[in-house]
Protein backbone atom coordinates (compact mmCIF):
# COMPACT_ATOMS: atom_id res chain seq x y z
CA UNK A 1 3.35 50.05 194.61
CA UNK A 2 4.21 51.71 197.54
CA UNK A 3 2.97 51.49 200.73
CA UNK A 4 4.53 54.57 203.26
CA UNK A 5 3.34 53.39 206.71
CA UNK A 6 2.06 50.18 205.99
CA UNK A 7 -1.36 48.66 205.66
CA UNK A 8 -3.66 48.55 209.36
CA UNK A 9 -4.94 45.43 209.94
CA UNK A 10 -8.15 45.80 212.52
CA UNK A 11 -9.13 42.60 214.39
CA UNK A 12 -12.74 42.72 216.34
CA UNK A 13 -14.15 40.88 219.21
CA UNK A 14 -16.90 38.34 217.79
CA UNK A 15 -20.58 40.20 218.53
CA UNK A 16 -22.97 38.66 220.64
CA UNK A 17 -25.68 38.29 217.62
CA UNK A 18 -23.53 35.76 215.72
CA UNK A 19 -20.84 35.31 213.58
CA UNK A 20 -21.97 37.64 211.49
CA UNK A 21 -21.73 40.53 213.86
CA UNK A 22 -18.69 42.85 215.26
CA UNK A 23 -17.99 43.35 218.77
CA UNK A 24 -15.61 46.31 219.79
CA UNK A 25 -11.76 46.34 218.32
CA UNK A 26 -9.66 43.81 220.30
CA UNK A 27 -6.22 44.85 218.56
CA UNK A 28 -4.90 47.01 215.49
CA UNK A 29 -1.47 45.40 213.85
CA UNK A 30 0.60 47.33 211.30
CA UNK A 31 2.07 45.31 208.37
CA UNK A 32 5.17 47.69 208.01
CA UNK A 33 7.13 45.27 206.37
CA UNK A 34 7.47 44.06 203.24
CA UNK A 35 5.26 41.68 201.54
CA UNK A 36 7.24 38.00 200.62
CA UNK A 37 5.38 38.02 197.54
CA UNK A 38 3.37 40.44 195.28
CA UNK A 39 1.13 39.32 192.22
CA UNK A 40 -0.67 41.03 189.99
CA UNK A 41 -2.98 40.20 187.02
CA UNK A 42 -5.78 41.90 185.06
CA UNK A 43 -9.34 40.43 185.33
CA UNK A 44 -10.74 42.72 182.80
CA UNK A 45 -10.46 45.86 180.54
CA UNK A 46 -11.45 47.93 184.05
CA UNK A 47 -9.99 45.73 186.52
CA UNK A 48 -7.02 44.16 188.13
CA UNK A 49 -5.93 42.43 191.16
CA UNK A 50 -3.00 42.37 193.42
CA UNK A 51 -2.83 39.85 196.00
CA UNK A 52 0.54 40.36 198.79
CA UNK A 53 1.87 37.47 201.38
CA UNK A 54 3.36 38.02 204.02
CA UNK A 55 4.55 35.11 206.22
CA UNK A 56 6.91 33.70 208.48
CA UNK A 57 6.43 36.92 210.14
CA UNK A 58 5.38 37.84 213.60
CA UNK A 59 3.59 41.16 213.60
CA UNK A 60 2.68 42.36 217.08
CA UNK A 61 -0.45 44.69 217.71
CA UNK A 62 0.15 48.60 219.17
CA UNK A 63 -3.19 49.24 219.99
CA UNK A 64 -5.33 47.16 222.23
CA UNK A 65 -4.74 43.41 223.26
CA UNK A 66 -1.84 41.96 222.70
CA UNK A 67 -2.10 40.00 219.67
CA UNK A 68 0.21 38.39 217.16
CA UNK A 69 -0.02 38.13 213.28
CA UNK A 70 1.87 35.05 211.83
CA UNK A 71 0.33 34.95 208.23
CA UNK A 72 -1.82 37.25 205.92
CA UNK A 73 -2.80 37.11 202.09
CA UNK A 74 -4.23 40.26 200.98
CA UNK A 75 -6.20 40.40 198.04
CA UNK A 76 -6.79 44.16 196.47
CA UNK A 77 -8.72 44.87 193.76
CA UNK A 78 -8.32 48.31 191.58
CA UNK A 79 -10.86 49.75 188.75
CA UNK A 80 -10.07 51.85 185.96
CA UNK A 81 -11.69 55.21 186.08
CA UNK A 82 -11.10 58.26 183.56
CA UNK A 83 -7.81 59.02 184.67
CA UNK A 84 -6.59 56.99 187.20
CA UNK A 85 -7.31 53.31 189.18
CA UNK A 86 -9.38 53.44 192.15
CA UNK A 87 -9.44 50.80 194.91
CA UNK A 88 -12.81 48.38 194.66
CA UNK A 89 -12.12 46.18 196.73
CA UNK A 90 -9.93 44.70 199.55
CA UNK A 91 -10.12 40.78 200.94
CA UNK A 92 -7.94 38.74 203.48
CA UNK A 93 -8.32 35.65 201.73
CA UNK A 94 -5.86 34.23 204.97
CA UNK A 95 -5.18 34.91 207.93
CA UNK A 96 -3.38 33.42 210.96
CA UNK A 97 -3.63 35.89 214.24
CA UNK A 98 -3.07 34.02 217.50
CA UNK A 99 -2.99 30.78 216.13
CA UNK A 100 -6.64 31.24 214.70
CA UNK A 101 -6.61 30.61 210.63
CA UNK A 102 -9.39 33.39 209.11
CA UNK A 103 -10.38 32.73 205.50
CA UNK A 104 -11.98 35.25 203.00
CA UNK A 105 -12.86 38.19 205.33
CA UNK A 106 -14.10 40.74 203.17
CA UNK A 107 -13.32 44.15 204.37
CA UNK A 108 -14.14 47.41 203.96
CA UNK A 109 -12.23 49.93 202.27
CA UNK A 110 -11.50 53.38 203.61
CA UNK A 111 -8.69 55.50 202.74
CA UNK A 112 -6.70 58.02 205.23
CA UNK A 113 -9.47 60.77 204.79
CA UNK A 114 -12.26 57.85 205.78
CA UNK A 115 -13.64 58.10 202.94
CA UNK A 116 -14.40 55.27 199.94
């Protein structure tokens, strides 16, 4: 798998009605590098995983605050359609940004066209 200009990580100001909620973007940090360590596995007939490390790395934002990422798992998950796999789903299972260790974020997917 190939990855042209690298995967955009978004990182958002907590919201004011709880953890659950988003506040506006505080940075957007491009993994353009490659991944330490890629694993794959089918879960089912229709379904596989891919989960990609990247650490010891310091990944600096472009847009926004000034923000640093030290440490990310990323955890994709692709379904088997008629033809072709789609992706389902997308997690950062880790995260270090800032010194601040996020677990299991589930995101949303979009592709370039903002679509899902």
């Amino acid at each position: 798998m190939r990855v042209d200009t690298g995967i955009v990580v978004s990182v958002y100001n907590r919201g004011s009605g709880g953890n659950s909620s988003l506040g506006g973007p505080a940075a957007k940090i491009r993994l353009n590098r490659p991944a330490v360590s890629v694993k794959g596995s089918m879960i089912s007939d229709a379904e596989f995983t891919i989960n990609m490390e990247w650490k010891n790395e310091r990944f600096e934002s472009h847009v926004g605050q000034t923000m640093a990422l030290n440490y990310i798992m990323v955890k994709m998950t692709f379904t088997r359609g008629r033809k072709e796999f789609w992706l389902s789903g997308l997690v950062v299972s880790q995260a270090a940004v800032d010194g601040s260790n996020l677990v299991d974020s589930n995101l949303r997917v979009r592709d370039i066209f903002g679509g899902n």
